[in-house]
C-alpha atoms as a PDB file:
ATOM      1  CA  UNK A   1     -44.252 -89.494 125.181  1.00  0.00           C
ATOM      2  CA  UNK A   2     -42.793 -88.571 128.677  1.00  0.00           C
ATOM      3  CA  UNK A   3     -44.961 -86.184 130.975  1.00  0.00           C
ATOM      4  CA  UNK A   4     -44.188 -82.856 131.533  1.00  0.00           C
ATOM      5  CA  UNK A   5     -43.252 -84.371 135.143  1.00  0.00           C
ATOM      6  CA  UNK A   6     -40.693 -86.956 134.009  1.00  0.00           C
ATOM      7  CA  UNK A   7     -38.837 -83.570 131.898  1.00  0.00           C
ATOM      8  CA  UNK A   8     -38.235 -82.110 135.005  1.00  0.00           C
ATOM      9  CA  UNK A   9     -35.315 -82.671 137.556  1.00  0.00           C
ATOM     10  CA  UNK A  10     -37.100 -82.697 141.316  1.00  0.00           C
ATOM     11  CA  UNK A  11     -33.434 -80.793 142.533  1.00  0.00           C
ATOM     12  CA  UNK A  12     -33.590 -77.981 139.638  1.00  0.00           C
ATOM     13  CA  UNK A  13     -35.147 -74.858 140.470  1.00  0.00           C
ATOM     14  CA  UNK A  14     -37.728 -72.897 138.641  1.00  0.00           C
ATOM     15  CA  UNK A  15     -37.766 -69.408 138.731  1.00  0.00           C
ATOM     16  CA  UNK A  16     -41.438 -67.586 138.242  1.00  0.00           C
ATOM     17  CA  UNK A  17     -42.290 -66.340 135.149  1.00  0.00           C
ATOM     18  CA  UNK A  18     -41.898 -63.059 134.544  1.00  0.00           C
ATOM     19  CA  UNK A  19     -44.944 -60.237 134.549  1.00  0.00           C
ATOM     20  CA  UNK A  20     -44.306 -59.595 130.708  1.00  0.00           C
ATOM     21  CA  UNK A  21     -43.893 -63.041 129.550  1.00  0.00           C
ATOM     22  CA  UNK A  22     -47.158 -63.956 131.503  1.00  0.00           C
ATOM     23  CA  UNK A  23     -48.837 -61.033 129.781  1.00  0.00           C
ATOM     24  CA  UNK A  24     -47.618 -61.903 126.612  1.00  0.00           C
ATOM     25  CA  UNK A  25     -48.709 -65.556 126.756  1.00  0.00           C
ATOM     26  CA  UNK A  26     -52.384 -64.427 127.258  1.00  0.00           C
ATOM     27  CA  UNK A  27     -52.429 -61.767 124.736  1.00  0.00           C
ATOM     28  CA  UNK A  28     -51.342 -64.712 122.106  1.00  0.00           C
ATOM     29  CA  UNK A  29     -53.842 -67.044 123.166  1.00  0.00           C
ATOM     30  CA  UNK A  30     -57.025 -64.417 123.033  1.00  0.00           C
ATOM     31  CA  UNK A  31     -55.631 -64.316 119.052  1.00  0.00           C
ATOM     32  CA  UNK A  32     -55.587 -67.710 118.781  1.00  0.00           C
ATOM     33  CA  UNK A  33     -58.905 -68.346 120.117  1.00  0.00           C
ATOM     34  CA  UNK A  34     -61.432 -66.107 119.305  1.00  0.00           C
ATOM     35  CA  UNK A  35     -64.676 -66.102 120.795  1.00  0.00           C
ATOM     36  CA  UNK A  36     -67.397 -68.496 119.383  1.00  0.00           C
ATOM     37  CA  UNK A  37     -69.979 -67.044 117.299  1.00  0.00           C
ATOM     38  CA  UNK A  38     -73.159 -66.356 118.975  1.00  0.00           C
ATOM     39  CA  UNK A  39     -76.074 -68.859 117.856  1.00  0.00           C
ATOM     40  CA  UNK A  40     -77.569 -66.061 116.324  1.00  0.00           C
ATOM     41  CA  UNK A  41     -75.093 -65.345 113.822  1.00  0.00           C
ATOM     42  CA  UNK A  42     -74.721 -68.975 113.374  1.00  0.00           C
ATOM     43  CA  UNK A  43     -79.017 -69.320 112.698  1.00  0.00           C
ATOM     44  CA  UNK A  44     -78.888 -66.294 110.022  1.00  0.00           C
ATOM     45  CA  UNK A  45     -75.900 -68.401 108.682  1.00  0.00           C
ATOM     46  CA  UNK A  46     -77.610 -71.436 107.823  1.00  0.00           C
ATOM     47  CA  UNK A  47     -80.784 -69.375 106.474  1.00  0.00           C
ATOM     48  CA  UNK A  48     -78.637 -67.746 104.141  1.00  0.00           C
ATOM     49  CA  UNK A  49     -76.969 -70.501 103.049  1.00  0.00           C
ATOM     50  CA  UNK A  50     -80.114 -72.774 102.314  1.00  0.00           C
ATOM     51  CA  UNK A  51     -82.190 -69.392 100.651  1.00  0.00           C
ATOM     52  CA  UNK A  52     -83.131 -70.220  96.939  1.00  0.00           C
ATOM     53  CA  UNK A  53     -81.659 -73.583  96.455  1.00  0.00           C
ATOM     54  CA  UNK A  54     -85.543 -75.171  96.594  1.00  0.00           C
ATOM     55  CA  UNK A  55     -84.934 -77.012  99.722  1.00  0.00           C
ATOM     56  CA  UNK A  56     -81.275 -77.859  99.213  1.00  0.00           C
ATOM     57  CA  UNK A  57     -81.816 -79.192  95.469  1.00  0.00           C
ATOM     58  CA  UNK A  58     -79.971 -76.615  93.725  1.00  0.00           C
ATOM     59  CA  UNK A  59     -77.146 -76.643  96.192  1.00  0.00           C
ATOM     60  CA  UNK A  60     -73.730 -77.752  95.150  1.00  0.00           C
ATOM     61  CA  UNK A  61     -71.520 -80.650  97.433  1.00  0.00           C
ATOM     62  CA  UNK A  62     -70.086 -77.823  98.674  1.00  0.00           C
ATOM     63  CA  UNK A  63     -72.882 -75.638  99.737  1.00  0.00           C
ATOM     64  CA  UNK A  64     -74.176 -79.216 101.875  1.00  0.00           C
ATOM     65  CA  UNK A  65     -70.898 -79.388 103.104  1.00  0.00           C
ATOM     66  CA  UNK A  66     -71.166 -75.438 104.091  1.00  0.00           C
ATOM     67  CA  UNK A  67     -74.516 -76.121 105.708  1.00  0.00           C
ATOM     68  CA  UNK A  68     -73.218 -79.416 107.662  1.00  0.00           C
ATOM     69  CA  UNK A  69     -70.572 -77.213 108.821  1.00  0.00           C
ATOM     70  CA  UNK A  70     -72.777 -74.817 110.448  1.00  0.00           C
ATOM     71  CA  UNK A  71     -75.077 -77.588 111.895  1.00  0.00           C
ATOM     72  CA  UNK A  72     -72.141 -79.059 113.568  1.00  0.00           C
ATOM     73  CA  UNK A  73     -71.690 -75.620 115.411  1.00  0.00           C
ATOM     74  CA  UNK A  74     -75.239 -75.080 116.010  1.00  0.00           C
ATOM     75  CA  UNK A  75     -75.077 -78.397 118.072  1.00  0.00           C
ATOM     76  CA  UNK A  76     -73.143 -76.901 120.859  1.00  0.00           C
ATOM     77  CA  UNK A  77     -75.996 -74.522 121.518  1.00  0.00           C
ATOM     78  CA  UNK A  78     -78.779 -77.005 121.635  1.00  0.00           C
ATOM     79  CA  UNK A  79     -80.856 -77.134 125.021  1.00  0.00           C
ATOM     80  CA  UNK A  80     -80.696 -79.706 126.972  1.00  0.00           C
ATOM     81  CA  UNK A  81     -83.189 -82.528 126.500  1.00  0.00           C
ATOM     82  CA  UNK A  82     -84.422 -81.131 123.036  1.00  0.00           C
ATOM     83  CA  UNK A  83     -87.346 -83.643 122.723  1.00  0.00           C
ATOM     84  CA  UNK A  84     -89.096 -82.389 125.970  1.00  0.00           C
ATOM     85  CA  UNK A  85     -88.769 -78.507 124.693  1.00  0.00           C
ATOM     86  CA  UNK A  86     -91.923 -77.185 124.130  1.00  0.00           C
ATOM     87  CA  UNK A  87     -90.679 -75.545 121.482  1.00  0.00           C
ATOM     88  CA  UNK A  88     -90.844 -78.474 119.652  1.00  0.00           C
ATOM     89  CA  UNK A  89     -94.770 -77.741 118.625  1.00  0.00           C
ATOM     90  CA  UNK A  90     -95.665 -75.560 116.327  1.00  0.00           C
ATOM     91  CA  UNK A  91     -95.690 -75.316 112.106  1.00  0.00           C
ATOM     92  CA  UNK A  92     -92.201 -76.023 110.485  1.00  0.00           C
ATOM     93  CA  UNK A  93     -91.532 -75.108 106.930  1.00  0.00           C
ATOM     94  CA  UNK A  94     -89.259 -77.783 106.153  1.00  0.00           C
ATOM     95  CA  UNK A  95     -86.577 -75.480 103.882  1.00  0.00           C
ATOM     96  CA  UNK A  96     -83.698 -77.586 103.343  1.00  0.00           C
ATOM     97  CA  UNK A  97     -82.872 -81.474 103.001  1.00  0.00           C
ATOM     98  CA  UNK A  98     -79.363 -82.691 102.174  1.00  0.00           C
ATOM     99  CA  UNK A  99     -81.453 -85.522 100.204  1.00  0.00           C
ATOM    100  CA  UNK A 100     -84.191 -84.393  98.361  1.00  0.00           C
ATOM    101  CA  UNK A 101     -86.527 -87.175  98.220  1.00  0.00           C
ATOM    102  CA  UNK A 102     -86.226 -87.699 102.563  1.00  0.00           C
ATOM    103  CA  UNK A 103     -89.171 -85.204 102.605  1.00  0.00           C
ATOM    104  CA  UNK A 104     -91.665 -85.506 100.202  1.00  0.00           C
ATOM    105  CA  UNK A 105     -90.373 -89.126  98.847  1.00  0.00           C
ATOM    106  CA  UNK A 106     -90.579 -89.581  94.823  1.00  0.00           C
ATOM    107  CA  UNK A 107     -92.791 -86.333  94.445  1.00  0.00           C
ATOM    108  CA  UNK A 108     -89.353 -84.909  95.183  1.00  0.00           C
ATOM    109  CA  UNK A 109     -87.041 -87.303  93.234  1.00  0.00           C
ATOM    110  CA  UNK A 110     -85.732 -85.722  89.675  1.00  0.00           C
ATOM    111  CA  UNK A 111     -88.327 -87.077  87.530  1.00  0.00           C
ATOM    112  CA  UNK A 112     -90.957 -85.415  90.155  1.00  0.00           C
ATOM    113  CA  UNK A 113     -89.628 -82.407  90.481  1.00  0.00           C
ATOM    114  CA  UNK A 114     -90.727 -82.041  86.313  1.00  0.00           C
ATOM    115  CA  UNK A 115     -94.006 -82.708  87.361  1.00  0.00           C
ATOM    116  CA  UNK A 116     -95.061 -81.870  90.438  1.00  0.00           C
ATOM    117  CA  UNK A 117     -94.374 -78.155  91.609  1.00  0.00           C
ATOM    118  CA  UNK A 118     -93.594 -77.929  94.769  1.00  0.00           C
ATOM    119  CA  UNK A 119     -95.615 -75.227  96.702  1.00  0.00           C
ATOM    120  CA  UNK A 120     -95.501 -75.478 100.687  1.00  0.00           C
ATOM    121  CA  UNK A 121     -93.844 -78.108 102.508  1.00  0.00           C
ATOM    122  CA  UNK A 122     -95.602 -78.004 106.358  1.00  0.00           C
ATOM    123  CA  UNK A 123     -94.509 -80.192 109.757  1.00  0.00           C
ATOM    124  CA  UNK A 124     -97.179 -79.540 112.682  1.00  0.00           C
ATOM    125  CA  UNK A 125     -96.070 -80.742 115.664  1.00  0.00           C
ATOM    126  CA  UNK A 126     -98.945 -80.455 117.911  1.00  0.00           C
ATOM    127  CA  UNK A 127     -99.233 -81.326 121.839  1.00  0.00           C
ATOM    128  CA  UNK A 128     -98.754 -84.258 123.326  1.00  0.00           C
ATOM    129  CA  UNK A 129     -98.039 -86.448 120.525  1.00  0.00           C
ATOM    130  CA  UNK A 130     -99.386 -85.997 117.342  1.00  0.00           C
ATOM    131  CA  UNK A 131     -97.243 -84.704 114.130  1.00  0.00           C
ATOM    132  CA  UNK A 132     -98.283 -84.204 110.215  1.00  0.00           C
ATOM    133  CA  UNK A 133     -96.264 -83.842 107.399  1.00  0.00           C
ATOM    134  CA  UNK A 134     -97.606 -81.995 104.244  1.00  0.00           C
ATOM    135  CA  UNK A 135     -96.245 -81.421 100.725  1.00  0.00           C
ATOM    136  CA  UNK A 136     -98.603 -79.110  98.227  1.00  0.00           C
ATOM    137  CA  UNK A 137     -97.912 -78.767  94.847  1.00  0.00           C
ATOM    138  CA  UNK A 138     -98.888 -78.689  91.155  1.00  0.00           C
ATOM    139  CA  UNK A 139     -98.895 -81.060  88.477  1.00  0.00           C
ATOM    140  CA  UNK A 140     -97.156 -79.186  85.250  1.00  0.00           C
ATOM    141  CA  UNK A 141     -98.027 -75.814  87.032  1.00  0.00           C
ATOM    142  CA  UNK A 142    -101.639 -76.396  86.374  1.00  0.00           C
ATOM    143  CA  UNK A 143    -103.517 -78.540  88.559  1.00  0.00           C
ATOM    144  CA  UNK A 144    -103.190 -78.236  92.269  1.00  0.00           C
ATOM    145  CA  UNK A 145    -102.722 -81.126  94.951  1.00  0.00           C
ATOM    146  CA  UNK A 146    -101.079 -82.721  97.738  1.00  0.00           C
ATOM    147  CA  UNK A 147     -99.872 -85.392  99.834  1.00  0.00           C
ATOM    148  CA  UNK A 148    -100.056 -85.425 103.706  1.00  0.00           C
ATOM    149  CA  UNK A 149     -98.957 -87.715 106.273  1.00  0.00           C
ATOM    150  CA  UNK A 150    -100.767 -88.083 109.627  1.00  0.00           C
ATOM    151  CA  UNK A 151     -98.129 -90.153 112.931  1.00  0.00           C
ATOM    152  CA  UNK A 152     -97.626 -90.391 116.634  1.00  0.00           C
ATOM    153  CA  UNK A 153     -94.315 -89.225 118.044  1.00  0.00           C
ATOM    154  CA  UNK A 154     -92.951 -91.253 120.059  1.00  0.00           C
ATOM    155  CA  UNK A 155     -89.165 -90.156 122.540  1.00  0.00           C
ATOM    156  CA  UNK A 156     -86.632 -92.711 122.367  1.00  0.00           C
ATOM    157  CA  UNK A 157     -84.065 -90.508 124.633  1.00  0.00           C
ATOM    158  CA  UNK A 158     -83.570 -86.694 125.282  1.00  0.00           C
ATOM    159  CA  UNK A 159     -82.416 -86.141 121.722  1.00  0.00           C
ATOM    160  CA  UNK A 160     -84.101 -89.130 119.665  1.00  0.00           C
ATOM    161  CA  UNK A 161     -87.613 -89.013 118.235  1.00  0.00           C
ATOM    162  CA  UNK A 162     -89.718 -91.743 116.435  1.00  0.00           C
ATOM    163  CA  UNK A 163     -93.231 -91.142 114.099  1.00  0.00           C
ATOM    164  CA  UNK A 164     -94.936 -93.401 112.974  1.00  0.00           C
ATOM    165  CA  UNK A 165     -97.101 -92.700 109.811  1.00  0.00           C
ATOM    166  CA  UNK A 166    -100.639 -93.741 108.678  1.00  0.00           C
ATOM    167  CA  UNK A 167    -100.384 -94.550 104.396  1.00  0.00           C
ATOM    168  CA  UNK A 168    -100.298 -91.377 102.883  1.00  0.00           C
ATOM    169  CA  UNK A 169    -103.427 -89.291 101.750  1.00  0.00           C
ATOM    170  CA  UNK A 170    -103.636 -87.937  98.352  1.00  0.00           C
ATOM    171  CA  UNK A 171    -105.607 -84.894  97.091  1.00  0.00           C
ATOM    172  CA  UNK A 172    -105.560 -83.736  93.913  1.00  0.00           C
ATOM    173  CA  UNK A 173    -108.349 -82.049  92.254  1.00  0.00           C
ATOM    174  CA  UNK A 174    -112.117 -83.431  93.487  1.00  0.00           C
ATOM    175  CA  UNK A 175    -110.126 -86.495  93.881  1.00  0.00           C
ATOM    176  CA  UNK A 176    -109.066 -87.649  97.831  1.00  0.00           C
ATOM    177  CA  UNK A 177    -107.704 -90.799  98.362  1.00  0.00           C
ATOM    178  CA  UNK A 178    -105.399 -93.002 100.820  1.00  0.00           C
ATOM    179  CA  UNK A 179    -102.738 -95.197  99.768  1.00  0.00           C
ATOM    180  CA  UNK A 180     -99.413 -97.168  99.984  1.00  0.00           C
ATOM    181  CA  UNK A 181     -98.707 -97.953 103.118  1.00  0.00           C
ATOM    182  CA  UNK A 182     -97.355 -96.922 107.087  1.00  0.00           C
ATOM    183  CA  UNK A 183     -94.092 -95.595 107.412  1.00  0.00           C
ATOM    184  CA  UNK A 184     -91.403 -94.838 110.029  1.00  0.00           C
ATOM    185  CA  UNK A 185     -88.653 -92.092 110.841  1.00  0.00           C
ATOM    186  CA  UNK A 186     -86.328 -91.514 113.314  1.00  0.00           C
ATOM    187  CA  UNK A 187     -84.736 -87.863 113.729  1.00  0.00           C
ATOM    188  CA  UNK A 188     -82.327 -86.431 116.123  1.00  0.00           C
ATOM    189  CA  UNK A 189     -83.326 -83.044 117.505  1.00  0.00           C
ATOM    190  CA  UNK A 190     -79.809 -81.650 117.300  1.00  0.00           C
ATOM    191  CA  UNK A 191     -80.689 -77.680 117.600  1.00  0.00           C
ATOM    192  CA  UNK A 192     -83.919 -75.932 118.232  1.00  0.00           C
ATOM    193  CA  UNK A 193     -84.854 -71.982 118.986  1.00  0.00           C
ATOM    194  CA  UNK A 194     -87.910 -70.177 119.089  1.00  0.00           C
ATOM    195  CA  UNK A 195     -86.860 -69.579 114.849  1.00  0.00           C
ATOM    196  CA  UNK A 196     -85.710 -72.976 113.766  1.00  0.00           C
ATOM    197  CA  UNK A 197     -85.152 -76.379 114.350  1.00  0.00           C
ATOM    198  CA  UNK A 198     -82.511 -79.071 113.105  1.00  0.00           C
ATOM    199  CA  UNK A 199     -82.764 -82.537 112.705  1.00  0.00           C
ATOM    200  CA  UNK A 200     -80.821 -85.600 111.439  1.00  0.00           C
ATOM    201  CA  UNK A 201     -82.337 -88.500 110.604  1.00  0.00           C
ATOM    202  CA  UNK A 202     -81.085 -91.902 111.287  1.00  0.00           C
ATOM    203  CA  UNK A 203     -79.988 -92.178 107.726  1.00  0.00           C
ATOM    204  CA  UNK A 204     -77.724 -89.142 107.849  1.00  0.00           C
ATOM    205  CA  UNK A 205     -80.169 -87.159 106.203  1.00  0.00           C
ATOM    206  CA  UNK A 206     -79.835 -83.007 107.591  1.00  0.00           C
ATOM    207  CA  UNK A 207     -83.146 -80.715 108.131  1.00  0.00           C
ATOM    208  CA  UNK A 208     -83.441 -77.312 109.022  1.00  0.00           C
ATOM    209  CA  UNK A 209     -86.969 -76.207 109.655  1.00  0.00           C
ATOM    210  CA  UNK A 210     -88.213 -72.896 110.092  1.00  0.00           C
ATOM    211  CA  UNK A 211     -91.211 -71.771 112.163  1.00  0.00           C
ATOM    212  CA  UNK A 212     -94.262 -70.439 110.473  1.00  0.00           C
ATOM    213  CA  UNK A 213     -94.991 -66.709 111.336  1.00  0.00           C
END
C-alpha cells in the first residue's frame, strides 16, 4: 500500500483544516474510544463471574471464556516485576481454575468430586521463599481430611515463578501420612492487588486467587 506521502503531490497545496471539522474529528473519536475500565471494576468483574461455580467447575465454555476475557484486561494493570511484589505473600483462597484437577489433582477430577467434598482450598506464600498448597475436604460429607503440599519458590524472570513440591501429605482422620512423589509448577504472575492475584500456568491453566481476610 502507498504511504500517505507517496498520495500527495509535493506542488499541491493544503489548506488547514477548519475549526469545526477539527472539533468534530475529536468529538467522534472520544465515542469511539471510551475510556478503559478502571482495575477495580475489572477485579469485582472476575469475582462475580467465578462466584458459585465451585472453583470454575460448574462454569460453562462460555463463562471460562468470559473470565479469560477479563484476565486478558486485568494484564494491562499488572505492576511491574510481579514476582518481586511483596504482595505476593500472604493466604490465597484459590477460587477459580479453568481445569479443575490443576489444583487439588484427582481429589478434584469428576469421580473425586463424588467423594471428596471440597472445603477450603489455601496457598501461603510466606517470605523469602517458602509456599504451601492445601486442599480440606470430606469423604461422602462425613469424615474430614486433607492433602497439603509443602515447596520452595524459585523466580525465573519478573513475571515467571517455579515451586517445587515435597510428595504430598495426607490427613484424614487419626491417620497422617506422606506419599507419591515431588512435583513441579510453573505460573505466570499476570495481575496482582492487595485483593487478588492471577496466574497462568505453563500449561495454560488460569487462577484467580483471593486474599484471606
Amino acid at each position: 500500500m502507498a504511504s500517505m506521502a507517496s498520495l500527495i503531490s509535493p506542488h499541491a497545496k493544503l489548506s488547514p483544516p477548519s475549526l469545526v471539522s477539527t472539533r468534530h474529528r475529536i468529538r467522534a473519536s472520544l465515542v469511539a474510544q471510551p475510556p478503559a475500565s478502571a482495575p477495580s471494576d475489572l477485579v469485582s468483574s472476575i469475582l462475580s463471574k467465578v462466584k458459585g461455580s465451585d472453583r470454575g467447575v460448574l462454569l460453562s465454555k462460555e463463562g471460562h471464556g468470559d473470565v479469560a476475557a477479563v484476565a486478558q484486561q486485568l494484564r494491562k494493570y499488572c505492576v511491574d516485576e510481579p514476582v518481586k511484589c511483596p504482595l505476593i505473600f500472604g493466604e490465597w483462597d484459590v477460587v477459580y481454575c479453568s481445569r479443575p484437577t490443576s489444583p487439588g489433582g484427582g481429589y478434584r477430577s469428576a469421580i473425586g468430586r463424588l467423594i471428596f467434598k471440597t472445603n477450603e482450598m489455601i496457598q501461603i506464600v510466606e517470605a523469602p521463599d517458602s509456599v504451601r498448597n492445601k486442599v480440606s475436604f470430606s469423604i461422602f460429607g462425613f469424615l474430614d481430611g486433607e492433602v497439603s503440599l509443602k515447596g520452595k519458590l524459585k523466580m525465573l524472570d519478573d513475571k515467571w515463578i517455579q515451586v517445587i513440591f515435597e510428595p504430598p501429605q495426607l490427613k484424614i482422620g487419626s491417620l497422617d501420612f506422606q506419599y507419591g512423589w515431588e512435583s513441579e509448577v510453573k505460573l505466570e504472575i499476570s495481575y496482582i492487588d492487595e485483593n487478588i492475584r492471577l496466574g497462568k500456568g505453563s500449561r495454560g491453566s488460569l487462577f484467580v486467587f483471593v486474599r484471606r481476610a
